[in-house]
Protein backbone atom coordinates (compact mmCIF):
# COMPACT_ATOMS: atom_id res chain seq x y z
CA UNK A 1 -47.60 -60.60 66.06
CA UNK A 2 -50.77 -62.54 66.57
CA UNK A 3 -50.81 -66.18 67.58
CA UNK A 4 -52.66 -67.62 64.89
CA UNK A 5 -50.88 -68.18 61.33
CA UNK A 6 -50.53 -65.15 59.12
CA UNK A 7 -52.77 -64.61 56.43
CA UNK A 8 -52.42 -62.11 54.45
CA UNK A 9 -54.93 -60.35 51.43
CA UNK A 10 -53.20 -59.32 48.57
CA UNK A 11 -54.91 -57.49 45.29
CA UNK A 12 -52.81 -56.92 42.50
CA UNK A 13 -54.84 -56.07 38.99
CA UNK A 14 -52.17 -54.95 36.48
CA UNK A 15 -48.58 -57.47 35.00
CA UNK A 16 -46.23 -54.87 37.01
CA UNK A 17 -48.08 -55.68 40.05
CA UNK A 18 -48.44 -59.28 39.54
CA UNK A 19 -44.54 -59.27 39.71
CA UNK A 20 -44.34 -56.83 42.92
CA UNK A 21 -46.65 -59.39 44.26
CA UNK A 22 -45.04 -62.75 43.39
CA UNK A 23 -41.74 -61.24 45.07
CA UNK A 24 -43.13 -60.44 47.80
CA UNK A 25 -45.16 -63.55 48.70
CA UNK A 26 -41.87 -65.49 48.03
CA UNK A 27 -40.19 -63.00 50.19
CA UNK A 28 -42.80 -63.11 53.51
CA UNK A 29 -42.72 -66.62 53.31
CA UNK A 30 -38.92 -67.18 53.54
CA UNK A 31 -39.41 -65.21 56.84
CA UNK A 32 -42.40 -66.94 57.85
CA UNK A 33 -43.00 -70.35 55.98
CA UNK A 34 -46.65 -70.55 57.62
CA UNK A 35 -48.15 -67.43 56.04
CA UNK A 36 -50.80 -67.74 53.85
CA UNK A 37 -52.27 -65.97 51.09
CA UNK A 38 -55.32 -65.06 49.99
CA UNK A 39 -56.64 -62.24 47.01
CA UNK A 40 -56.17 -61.74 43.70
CA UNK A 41 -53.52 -61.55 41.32
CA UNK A 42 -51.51 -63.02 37.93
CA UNK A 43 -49.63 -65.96 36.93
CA UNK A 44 -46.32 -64.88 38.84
CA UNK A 45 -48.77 -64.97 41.97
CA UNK A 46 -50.57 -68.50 41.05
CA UNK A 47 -47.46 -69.71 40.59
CA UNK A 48 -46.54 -69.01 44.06
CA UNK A 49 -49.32 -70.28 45.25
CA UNK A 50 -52.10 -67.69 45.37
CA UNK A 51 -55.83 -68.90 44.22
CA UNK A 52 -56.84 -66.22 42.80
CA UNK A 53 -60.44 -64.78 43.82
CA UNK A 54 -61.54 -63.73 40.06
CA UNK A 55 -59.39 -63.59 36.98
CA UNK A 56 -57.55 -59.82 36.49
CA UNK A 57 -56.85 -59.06 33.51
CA UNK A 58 -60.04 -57.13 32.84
CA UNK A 59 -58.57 -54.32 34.96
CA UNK A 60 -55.58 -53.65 33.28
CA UNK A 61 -56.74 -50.55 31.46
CA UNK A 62 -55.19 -47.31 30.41
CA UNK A 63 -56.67 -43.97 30.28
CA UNK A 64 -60.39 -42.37 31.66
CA UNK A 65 -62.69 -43.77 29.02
CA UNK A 66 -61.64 -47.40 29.32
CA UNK A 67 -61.36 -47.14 33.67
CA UNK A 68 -64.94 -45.78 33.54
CA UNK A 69 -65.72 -48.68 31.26
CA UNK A 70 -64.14 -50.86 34.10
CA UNK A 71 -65.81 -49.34 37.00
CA UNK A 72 -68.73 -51.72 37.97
CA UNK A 73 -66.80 -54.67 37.18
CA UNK A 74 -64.19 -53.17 39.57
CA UNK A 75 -66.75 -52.31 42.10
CA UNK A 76 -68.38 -55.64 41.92
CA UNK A 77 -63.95 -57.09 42.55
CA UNK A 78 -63.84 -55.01 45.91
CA UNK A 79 -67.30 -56.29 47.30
CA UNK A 80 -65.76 -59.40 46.45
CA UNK A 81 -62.84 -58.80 48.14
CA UNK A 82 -64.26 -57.76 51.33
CA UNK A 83 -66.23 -60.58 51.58
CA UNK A 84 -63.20 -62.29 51.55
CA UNK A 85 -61.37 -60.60 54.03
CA UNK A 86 -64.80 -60.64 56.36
CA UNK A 87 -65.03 -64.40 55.85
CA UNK A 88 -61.25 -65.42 56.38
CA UNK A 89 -60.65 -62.68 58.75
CA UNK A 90 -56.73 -62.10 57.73
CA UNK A 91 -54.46 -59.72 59.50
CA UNK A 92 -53.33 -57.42 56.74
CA UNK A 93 -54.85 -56.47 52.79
CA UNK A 94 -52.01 -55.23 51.22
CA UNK A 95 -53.07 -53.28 47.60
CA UNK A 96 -50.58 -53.05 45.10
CA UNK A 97 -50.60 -49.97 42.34
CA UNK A 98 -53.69 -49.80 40.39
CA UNK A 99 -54.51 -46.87 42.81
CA UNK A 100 -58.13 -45.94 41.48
CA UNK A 101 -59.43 -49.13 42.64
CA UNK A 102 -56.83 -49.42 45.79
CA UNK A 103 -59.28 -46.51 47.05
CA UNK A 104 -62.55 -48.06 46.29
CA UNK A 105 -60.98 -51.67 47.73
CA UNK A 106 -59.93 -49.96 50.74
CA UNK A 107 -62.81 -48.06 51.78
CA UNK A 108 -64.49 -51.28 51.33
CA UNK A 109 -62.16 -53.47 53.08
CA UNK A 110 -62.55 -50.99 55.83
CA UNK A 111 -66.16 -51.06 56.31
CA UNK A 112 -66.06 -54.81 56.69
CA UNK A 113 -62.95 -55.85 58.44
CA UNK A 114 -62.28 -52.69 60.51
CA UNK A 115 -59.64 -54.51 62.68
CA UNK A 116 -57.30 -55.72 59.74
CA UNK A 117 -54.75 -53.19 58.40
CA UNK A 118 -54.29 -51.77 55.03
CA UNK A 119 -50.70 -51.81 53.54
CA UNK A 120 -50.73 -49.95 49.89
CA UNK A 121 -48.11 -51.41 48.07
CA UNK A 122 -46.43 -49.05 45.14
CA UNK A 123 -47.73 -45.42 46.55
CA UNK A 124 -50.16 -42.93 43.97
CA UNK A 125 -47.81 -40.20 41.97
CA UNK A 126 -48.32 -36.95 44.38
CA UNK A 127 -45.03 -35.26 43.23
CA UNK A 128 -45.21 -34.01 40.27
CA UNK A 129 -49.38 -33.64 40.39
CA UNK A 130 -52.67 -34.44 42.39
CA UNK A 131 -50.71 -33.83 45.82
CA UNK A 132 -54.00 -34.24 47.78
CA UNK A 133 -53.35 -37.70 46.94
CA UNK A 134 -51.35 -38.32 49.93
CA UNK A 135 -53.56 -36.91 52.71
CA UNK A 136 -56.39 -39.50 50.87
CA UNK A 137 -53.64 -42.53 50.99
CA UNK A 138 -53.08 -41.17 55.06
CA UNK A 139 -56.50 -41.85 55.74
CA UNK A 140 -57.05 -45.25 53.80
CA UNK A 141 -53.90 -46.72 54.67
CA UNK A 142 -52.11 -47.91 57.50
CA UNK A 143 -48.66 -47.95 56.20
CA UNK A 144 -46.97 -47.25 52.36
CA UNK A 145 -44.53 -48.90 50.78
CA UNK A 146 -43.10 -46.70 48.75
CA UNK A 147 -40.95 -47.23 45.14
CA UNK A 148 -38.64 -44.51 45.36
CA UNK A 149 -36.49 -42.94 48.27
CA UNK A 150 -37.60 -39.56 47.56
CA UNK A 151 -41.67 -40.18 47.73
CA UNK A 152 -41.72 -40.99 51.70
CA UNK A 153 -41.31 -37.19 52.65
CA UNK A 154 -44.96 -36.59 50.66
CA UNK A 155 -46.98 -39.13 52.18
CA UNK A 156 -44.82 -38.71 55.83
CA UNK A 157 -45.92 -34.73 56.04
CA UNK A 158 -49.40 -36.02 54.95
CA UNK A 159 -49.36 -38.10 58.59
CA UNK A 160 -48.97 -41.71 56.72
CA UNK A 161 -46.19 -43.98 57.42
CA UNK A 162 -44.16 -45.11 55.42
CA UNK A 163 -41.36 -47.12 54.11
CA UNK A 164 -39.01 -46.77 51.31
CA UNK A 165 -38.10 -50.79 49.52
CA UNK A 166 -37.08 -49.73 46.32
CA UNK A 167 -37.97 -50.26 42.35
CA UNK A 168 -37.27 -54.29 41.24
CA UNK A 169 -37.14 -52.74 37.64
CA UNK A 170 -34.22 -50.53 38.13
CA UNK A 171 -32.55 -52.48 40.45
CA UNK A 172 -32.42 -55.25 37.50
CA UNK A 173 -31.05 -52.44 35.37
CA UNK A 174 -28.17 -51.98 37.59
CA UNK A 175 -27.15 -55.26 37.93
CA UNK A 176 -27.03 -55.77 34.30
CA UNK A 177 -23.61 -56.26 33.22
CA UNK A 178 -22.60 -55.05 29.69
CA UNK A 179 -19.19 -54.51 27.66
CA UNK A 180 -19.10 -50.96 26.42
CA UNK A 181 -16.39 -52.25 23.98
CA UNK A 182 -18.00 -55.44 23.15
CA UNK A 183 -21.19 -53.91 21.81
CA UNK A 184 -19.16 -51.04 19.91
CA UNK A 185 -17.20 -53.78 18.71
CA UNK A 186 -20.64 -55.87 17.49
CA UNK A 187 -21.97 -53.11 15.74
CA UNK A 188 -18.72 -51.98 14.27
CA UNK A 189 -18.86 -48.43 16.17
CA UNK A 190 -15.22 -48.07 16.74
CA UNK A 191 -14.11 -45.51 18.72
CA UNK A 192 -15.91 -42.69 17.52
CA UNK A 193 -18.83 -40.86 18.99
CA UNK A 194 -22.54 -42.44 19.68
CA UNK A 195 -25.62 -41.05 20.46
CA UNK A 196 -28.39 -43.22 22.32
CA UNK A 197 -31.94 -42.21 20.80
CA UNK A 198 -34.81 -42.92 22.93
CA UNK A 199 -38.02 -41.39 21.20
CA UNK A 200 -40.95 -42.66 23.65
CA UNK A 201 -42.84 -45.73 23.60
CA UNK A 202 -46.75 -44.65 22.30
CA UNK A 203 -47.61 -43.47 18.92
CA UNK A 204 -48.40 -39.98 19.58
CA UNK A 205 -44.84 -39.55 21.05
CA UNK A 206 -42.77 -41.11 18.05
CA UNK A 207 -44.48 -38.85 15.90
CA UNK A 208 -44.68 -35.56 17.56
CA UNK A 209 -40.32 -36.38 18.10
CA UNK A 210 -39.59 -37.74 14.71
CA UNK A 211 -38.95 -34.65 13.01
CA UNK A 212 -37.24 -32.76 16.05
CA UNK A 213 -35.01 -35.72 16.79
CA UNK A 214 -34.00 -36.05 13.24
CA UNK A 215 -33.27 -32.69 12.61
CA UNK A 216 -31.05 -32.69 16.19
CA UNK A 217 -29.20 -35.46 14.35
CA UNK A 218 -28.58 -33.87 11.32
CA UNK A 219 -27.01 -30.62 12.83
CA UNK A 220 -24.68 -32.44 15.70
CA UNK A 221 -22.76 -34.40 11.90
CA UNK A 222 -21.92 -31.27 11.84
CA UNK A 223 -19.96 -30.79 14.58
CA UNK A 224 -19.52 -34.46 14.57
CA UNK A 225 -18.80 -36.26 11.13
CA UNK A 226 -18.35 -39.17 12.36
CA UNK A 227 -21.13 -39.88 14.68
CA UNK A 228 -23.18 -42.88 15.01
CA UNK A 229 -26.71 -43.47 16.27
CA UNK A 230 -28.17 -45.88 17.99
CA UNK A 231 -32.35 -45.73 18.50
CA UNK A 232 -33.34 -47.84 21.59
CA UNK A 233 -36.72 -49.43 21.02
CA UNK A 234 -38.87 -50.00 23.88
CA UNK A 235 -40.89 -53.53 24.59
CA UNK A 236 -44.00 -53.35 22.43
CA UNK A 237 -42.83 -50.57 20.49
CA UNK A 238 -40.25 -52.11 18.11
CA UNK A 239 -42.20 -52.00 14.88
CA UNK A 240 -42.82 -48.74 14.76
CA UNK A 241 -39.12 -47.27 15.69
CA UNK A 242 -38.03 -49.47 13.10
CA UNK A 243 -40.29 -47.60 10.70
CA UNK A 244 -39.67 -43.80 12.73
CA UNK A 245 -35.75 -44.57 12.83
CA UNK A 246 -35.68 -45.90 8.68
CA UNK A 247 -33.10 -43.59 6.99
CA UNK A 248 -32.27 -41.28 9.95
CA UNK A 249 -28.76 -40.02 9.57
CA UNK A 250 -25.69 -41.08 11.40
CA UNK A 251 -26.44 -44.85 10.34
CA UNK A 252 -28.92 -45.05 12.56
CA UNK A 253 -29.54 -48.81 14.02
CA UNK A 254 -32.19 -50.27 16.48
CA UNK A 255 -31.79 -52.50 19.57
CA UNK A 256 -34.27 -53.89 21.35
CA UNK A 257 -34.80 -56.18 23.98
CA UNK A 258 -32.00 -55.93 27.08
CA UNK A 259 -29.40 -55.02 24.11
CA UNK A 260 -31.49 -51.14 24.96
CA UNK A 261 -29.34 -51.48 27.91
CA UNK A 262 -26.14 -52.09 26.46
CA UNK A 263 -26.22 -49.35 23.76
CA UNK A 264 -27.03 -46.85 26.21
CA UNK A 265 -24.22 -47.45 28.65
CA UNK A 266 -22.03 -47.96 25.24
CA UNK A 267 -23.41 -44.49 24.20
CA UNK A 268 -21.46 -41.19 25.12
CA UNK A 269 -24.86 -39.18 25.52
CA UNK A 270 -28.37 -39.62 24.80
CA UNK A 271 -31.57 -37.93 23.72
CA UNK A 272 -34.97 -38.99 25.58
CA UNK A 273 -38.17 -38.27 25.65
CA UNK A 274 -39.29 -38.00 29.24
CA UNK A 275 -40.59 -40.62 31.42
CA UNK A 276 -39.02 -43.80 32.44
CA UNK A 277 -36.27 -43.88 29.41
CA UNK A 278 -34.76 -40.73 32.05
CA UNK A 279 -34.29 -43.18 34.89
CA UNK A 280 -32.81 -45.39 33.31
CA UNK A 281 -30.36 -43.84 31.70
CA UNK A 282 -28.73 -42.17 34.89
CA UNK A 283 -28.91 -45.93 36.23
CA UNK A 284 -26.04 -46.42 33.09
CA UNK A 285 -24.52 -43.68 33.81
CA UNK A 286 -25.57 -41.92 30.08
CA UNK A 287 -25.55 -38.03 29.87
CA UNK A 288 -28.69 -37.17 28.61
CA UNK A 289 -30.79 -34.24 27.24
CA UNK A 290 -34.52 -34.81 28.23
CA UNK A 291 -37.21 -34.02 25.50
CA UNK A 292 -41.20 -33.99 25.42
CA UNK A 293 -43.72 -32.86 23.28
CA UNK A 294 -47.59 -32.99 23.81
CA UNK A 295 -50.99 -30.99 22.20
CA UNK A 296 -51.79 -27.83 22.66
CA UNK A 297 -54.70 -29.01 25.62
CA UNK A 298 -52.65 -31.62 27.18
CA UNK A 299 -49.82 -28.83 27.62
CA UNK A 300 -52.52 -26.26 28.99
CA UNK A 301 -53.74 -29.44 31.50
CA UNK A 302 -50.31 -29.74 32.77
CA UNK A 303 -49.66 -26.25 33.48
CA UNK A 304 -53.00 -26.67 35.38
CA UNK A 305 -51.49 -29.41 37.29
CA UNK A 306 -48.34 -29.65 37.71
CA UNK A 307 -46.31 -29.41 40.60
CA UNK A 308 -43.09 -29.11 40.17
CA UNK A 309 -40.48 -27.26 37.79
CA UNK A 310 -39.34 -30.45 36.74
CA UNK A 311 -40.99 -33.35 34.50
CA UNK A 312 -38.39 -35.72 34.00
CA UNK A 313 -37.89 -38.45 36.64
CA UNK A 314 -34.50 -38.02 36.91
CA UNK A 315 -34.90 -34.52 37.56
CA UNK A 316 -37.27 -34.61 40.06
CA UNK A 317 -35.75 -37.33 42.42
CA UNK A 318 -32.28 -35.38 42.05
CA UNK A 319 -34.63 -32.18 43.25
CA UNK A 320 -32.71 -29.95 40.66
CA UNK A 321 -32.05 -30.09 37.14
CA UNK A 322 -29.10 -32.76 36.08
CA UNK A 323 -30.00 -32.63 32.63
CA UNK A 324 -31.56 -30.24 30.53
CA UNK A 325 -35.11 -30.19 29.91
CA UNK A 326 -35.98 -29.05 26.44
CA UNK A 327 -39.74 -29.10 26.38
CA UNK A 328 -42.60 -27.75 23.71
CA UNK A 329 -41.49 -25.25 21.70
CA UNK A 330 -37.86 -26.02 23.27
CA UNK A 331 -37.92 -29.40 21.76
CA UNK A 332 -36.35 -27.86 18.24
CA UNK A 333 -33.48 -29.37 16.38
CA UNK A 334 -31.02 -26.63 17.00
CA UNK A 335 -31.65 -26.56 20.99
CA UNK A 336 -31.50 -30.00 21.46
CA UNK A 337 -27.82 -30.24 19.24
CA UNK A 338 -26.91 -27.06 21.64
CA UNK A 339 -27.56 -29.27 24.86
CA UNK A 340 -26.13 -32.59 23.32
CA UNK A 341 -22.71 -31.01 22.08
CA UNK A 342 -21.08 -30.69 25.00
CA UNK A 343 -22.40 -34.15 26.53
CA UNK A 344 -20.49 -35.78 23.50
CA UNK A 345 -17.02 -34.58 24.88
CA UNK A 346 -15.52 -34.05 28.12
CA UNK A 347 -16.22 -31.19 30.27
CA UNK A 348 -18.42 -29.32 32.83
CA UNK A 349 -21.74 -30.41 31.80
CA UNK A 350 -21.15 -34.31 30.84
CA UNK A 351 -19.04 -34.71 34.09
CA UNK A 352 -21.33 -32.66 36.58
CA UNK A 353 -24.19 -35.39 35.23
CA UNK A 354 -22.23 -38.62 35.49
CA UNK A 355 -21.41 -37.27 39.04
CA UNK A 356 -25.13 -36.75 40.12
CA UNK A 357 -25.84 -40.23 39.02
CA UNK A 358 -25.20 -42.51 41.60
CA UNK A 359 -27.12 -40.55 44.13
CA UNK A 360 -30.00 -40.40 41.94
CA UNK A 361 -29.66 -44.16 41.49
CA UNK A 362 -29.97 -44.81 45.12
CA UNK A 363 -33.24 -42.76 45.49
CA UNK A 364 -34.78 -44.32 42.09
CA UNK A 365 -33.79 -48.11 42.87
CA UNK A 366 -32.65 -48.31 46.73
CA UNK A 367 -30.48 -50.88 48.22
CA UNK A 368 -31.61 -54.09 48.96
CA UNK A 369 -34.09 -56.66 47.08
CA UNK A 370 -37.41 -54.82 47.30
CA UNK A 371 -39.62 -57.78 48.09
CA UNK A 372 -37.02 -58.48 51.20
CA UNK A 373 -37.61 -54.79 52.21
CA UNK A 374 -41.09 -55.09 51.56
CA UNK A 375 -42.03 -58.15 53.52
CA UNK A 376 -39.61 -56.67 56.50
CA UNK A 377 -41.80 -53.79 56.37
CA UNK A 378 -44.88 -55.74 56.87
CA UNK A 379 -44.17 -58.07 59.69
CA UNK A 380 -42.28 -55.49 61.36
CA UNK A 381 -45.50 -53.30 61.41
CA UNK A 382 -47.66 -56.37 62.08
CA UNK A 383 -45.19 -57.71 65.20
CA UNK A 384 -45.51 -54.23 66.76
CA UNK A 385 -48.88 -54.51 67.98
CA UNK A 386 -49.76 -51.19 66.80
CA UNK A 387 -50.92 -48.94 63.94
CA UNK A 388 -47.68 -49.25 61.51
């Protein structure tokens, strides 16, 4: 490592990063209490100590309108940036997510402080679209930190390197301790069967699965009289499961909050829509059926670009399918009570998915604290004296 203290540039635009970024500061400086830091970021990073170059919440935007809406203020941040980095000359810019401007930061960064290396911090999606991703992050990037066990083959083949540190989010998730019985017993469950509903978070997605969840409802009370249902209710999206979920059969009840955790590993099996809801169920160890439905173009766009057989995150890091995946004009009542029956006893297909779990777990959350295998990636590639 070089003789003078470390400084280090970090950029971090959206609240998930902030948090990556906050852990990891705290995390490089237990290893090396002289390190400073320089960049942008959030309140978890000013309140370890970061000054932050220009304020970031502008940039936290979702979808193409609203990022082209972004773009010169975001062009204006990385010639801002690069300044920076020419000015205070630090060793390393490490980029968290937010990888549309990562790219236009980076090119930047590298025009102006050619001898300082790039780190991205949370690497692009590649695997199940937009492979050609990785060869771009290759070329920008020094070394990738990469989320999940299974992304470092992608970016590796593409001639980056790499380093697997885990997800903080589903590490959290495993280390939350809950009482099966306790919540049964709280909600005056009993014994009996329970089904975990998770519908999707957005507005589109609670209504397009409101009337195919429902029905999948109504047909497993017949199989199962008894059968209760809990609806989990992700953060910002309570309100209007309250008002999807209102009369559902099965006495259907919502939980919010961390109790989303509990009533899933309480729950015998569990329909989701695809996307993060996946992942965390085979963190609990829930059998699950996995669900989705989008518009007629958004279905013909993902054809287009899709990659792999799988969409569901669970799916995909496993590299087969654990649980079944019960898409478009799948996603119908009596297919989805088909899968979930034999989830909600014992046999072949609940026990060959609680089996698959931990494995998936360790590819989807890792190890070790991710901002302690983060910062050890980034002084180890720093004290080597050459390209990480």
């Amino acid at each position: 490592m070089s003789a003078s203290p470390l400084k280090i540039l970090l950029c971090a635009l959206e609240p998930s990063a902030d948090a990556l970024g906050a852990d990891l500061m705290a995390a490089l400086r237990k290893r090396c209490p002289e390190a400073a830091f320089i960049g942008c970021g959030g309140a978890l990073m000013a309140a370890q100590g970061l000054e932050s170059l220009f304020p970031v919440d502008r940039f936290s935007v979702i979808g193409p309108v609203a990022a082209l809406q972004a773009l010169p203020a975001a062009l204006k941040a990385a010639d801002r940036l690069a300044d920076l980095a020419e000015k205070e000359k630090p060793q390393t810019a490490i980029l968290i997510d937010s990888w549309s401007f990562s790219k236009i930061a980076a090119m930047r960064l590298r025009k102006r402080a050619p001898e300082m290396r790039l780190i991205k911090y949370v690497a692009p999606q590649v695997w199940a679209s937009r492979p050609r991703r990785a060869q771009k992050t290759a070329e920008l990037f020094d070394g990738v930190l990469c989320l999940f066990g299974f992304e470092t083959g992608y970016f590796e083949q593409a001639g980056a390197n790499t380093r697997w540190v885990g997800h903080p989010g589903f590490q959290a998730i495993l280390a939350h301790d809950s009482d099966k019985a306790a919540f049964r017993a709280r909600h005056n469950i009993g014994a009996g069967p329970l089904l975990a509903v998770l519908p999707g978070s957005r507005a589109a997605e609670l209504k397009r699965h409101a009337a195919p969840f429902r029905g999948a409802i109504e047909k497993l009370l017949t199989d199962f009289p008894d059968l209760r249902v809990v609806v989990s209710a992700a953060p910002g999206a309570e309100n209007a499961v309250r008002a999807l979920a209102a009369g559902w059969p099965g006495g259907a009840f919502v939980v919010e909050g961390e109790e989303r955790f509990e009533a899933c590993r309480a729950a015998d099996a569990a329909l989701a829509a695809s996307g993060t809801a996946t992942a965390e169920l085979a963190l609990l160890g829930t059998p699950m059926v996995v669900a989705y439905k989008v518009e007629l173009l958004t279905e013909l766009w993902a054809r287009a670009v899709l990659t792999t057989p799988h969409v569901s995150l669970v799916n995909i890091a496993a590299g087969r399918e654990v649980a079944p995946e019960l898409l478009q004009r799948d996603c119908r009542p009596e297919r989805l009570a088909a899968a979930l029956a034999p989830l909600m006893r014992d046999g072949p297909a609940r026990r060959s998915q609680i089996e698959a779990f931990p494995a998936i777990a360790r590819l989807l959350a890792g190890e070790r604290s991710p901002g302690d295998a983060a910062a050890a990636a980034v002084l180890d590639w720093l004290g080597t004296g050459k390209t990480p």
